[in-house]
Protein backbone atom coordinates (compact mmCIF):
# COMPACT_ATOMS: atom_id res chain seq x y z
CA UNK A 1 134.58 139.46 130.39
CA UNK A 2 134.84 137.30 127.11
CA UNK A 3 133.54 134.05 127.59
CA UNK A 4 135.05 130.78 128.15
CA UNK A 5 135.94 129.23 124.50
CA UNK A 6 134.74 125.74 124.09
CA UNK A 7 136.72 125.01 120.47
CA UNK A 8 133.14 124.17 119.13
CA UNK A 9 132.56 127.55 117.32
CA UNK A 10 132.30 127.39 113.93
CA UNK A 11 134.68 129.93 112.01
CA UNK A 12 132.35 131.08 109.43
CA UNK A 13 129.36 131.58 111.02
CA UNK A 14 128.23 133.66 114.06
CA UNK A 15 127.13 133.42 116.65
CA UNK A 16 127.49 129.35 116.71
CA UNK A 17 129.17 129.23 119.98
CA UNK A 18 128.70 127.67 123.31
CA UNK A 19 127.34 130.47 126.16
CA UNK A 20 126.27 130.24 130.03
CA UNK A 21 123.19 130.75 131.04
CA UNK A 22 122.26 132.74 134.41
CA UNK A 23 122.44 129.71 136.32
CA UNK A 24 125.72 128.75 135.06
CA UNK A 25 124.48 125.89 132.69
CA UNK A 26 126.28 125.91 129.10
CA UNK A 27 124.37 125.60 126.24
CA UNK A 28 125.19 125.90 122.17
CA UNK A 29 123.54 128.54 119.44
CA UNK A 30 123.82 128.12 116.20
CA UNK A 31 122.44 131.20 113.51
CA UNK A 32 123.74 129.95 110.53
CA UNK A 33 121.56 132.54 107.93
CA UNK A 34 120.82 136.31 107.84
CA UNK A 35 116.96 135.23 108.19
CA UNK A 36 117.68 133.66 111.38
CA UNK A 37 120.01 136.27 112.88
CA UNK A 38 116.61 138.40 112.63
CA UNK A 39 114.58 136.00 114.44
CA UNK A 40 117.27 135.84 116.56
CA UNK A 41 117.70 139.44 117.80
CA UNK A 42 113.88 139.28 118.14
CA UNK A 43 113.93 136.55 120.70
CA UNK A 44 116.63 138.02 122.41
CA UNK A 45 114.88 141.07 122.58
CA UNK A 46 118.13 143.78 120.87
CA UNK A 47 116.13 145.10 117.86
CA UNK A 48 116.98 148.53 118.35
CA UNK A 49 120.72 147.71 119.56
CA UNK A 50 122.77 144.60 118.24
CA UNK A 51 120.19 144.55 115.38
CA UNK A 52 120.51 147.23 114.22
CA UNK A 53 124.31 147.59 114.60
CA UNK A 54 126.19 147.93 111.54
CA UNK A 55 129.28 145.67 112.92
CA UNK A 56 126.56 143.04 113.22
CA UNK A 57 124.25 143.16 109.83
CA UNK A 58 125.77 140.70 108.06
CA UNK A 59 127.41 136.89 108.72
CA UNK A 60 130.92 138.35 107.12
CA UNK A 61 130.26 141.39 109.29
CA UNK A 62 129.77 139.13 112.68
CA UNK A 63 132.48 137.13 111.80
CA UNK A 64 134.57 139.90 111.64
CA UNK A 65 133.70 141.48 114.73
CA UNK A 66 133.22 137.51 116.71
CA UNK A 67 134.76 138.80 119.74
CA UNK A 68 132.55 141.50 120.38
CA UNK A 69 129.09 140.09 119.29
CA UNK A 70 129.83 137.13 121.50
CA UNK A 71 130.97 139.06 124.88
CA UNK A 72 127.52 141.13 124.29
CA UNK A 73 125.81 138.00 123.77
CA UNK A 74 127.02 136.77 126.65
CA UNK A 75 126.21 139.16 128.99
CA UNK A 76 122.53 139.02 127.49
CA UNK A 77 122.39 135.11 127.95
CA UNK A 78 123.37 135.64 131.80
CA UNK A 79 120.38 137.45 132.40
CA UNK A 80 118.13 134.06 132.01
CA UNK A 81 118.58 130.54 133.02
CA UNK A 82 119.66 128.74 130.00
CA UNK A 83 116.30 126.10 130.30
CA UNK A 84 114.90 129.90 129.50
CA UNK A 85 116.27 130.29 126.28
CA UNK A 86 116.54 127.15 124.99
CA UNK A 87 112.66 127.60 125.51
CA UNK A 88 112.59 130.87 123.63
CA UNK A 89 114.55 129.22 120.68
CA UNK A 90 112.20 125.99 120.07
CA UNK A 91 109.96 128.41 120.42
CA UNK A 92 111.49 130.36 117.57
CA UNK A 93 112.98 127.66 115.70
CA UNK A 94 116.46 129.00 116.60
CA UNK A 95 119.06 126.00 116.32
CA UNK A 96 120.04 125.54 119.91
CA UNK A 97 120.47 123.11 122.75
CA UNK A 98 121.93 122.01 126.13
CA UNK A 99 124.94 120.93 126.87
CA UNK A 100 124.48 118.20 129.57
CA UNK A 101 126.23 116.63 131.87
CA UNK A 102 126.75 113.07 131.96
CA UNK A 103 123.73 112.35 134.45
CA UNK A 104 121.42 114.42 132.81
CA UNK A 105 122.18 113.01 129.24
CA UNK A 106 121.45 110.04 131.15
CA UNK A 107 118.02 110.88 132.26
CA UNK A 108 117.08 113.27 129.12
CA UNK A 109 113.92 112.02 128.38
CA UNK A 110 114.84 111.14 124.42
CA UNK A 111 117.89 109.20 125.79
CA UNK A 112 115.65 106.82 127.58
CA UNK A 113 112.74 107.14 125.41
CA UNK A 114 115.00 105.56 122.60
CA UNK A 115 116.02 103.08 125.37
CA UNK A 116 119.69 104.29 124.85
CA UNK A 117 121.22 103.18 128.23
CA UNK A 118 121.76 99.19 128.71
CA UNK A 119 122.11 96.92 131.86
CA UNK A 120 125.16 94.39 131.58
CA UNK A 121 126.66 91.89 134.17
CA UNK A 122 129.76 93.42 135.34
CA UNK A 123 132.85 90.70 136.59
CA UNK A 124 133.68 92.86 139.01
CA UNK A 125 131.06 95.51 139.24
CA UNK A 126 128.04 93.65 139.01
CA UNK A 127 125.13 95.35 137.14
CA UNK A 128 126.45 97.90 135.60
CA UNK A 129 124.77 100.76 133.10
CA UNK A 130 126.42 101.47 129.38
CA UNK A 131 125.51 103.34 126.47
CA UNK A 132 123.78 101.06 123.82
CA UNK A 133 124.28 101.48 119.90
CA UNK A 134 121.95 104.27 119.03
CA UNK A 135 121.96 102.50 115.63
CA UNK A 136 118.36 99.96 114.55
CA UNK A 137 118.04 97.32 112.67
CA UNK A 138 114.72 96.15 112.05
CA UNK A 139 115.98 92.73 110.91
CA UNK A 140 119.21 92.11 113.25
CA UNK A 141 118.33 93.84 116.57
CA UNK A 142 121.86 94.48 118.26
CA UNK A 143 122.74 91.87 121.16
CA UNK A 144 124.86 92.67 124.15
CA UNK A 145 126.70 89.93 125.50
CA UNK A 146 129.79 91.21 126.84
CA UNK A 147 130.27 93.76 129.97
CA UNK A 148 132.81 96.53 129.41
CA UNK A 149 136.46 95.31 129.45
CA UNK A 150 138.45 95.49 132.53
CA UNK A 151 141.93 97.96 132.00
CA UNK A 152 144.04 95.51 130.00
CA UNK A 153 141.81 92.80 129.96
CA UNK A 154 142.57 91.93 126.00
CA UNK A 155 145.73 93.29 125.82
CA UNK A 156 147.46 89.71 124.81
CA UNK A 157 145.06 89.06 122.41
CA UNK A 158 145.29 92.34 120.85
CA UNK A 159 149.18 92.38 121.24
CA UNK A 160 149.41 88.91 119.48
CA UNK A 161 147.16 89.70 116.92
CA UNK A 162 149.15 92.60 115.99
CA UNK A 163 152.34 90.27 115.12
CA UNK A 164 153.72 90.26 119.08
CA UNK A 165 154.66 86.62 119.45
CA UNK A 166 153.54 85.18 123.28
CA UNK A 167 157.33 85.84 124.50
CA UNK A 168 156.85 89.32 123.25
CA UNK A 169 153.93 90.06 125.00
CA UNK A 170 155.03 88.34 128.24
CA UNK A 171 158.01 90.04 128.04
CA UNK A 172 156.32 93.56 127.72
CA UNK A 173 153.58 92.27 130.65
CA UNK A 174 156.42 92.22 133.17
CA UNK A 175 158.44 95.19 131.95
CA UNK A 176 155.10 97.06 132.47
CA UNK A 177 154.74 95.34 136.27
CA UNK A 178 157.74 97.04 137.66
């Protein structure tokens, strides 16, 4: 079974692909060196096999036989939860991590450490949670003074600022009401 493509593999080096763990979480790989493919088949425990394959010695080697190194791969990543071997690659130094979903990017422990996630006064909503500028200023801290927009809250403004004159924009307002 060849596994699900996420369009995040990179075409020149493998593996550096998204894979499943055992318990169905997704996670991404990345062995971008011949050093680190040998680490790499250490961790995962195919010295004697995929190692030493000769389809598999070399990056141009993997890359031309992707399909096959990554349905092997596969199959050897479902044997574990993925928690499992992203543990086994820190470990290792192997570039990999998690792909999470929305509520556990949420609560990831970096996320809040770097107090990522902001409380604004929602209209409508009332407190409601968004994502704050990962970016710091030591000098001009960023300020958050505006909830999320409601769906076409600033359309006029946006509209008129773009050359639409107020007719035009009231004009396109009820076209879009019927």
């Amino acid at each position: 079974m060849s596994p699900k493509r996420w369009g995040n593999a990179h075409p020149n080096i493998v593996p550096y692909e998204a894979y499943r763990g055992g318990d169905e979480k997704h996670f991404v790989v990345g062995v971008g060196t011949d050093a680190l493919w040998k680490r790499f088949v250490q961790v995962m425990n195919v010295q004697g096999e995929i190692g030493r394959d000769e389809r598999f010695t070399t990056n141009a080697l993997r890359i031309k036989n992707r399909e096959v190194l990554v349905s092997l791969l596969q199959n050897i990543f479902q044997q574990e939860p993925a928690a499992r071997w992203m543990e086994k690659f820190a470990a290792a130094e192997i570039p990999a991590g998690p792909i999470n979903t929305v509520a556990e990017a949420i609560e990831d422990k970096q996320t809040r450490g770097r107090g990522l996630i902001v409380q604004l006064e929602h209209p409508t909503l009332g407190t409601a949670k968004s994502i704050a500028n990962p970016i710091r200023f030591s000098r001009t801290p960023v300020s958050y003074r505006l909830p999320p927009p409601l769906l076409g809250e600033h359309t006029p403004q946006v509209l008129q600022e773009l050359g639409y004159t107020a007719d035009a924009v009231r004009a396109l307002a009820a076209e879009s009401a019927t």
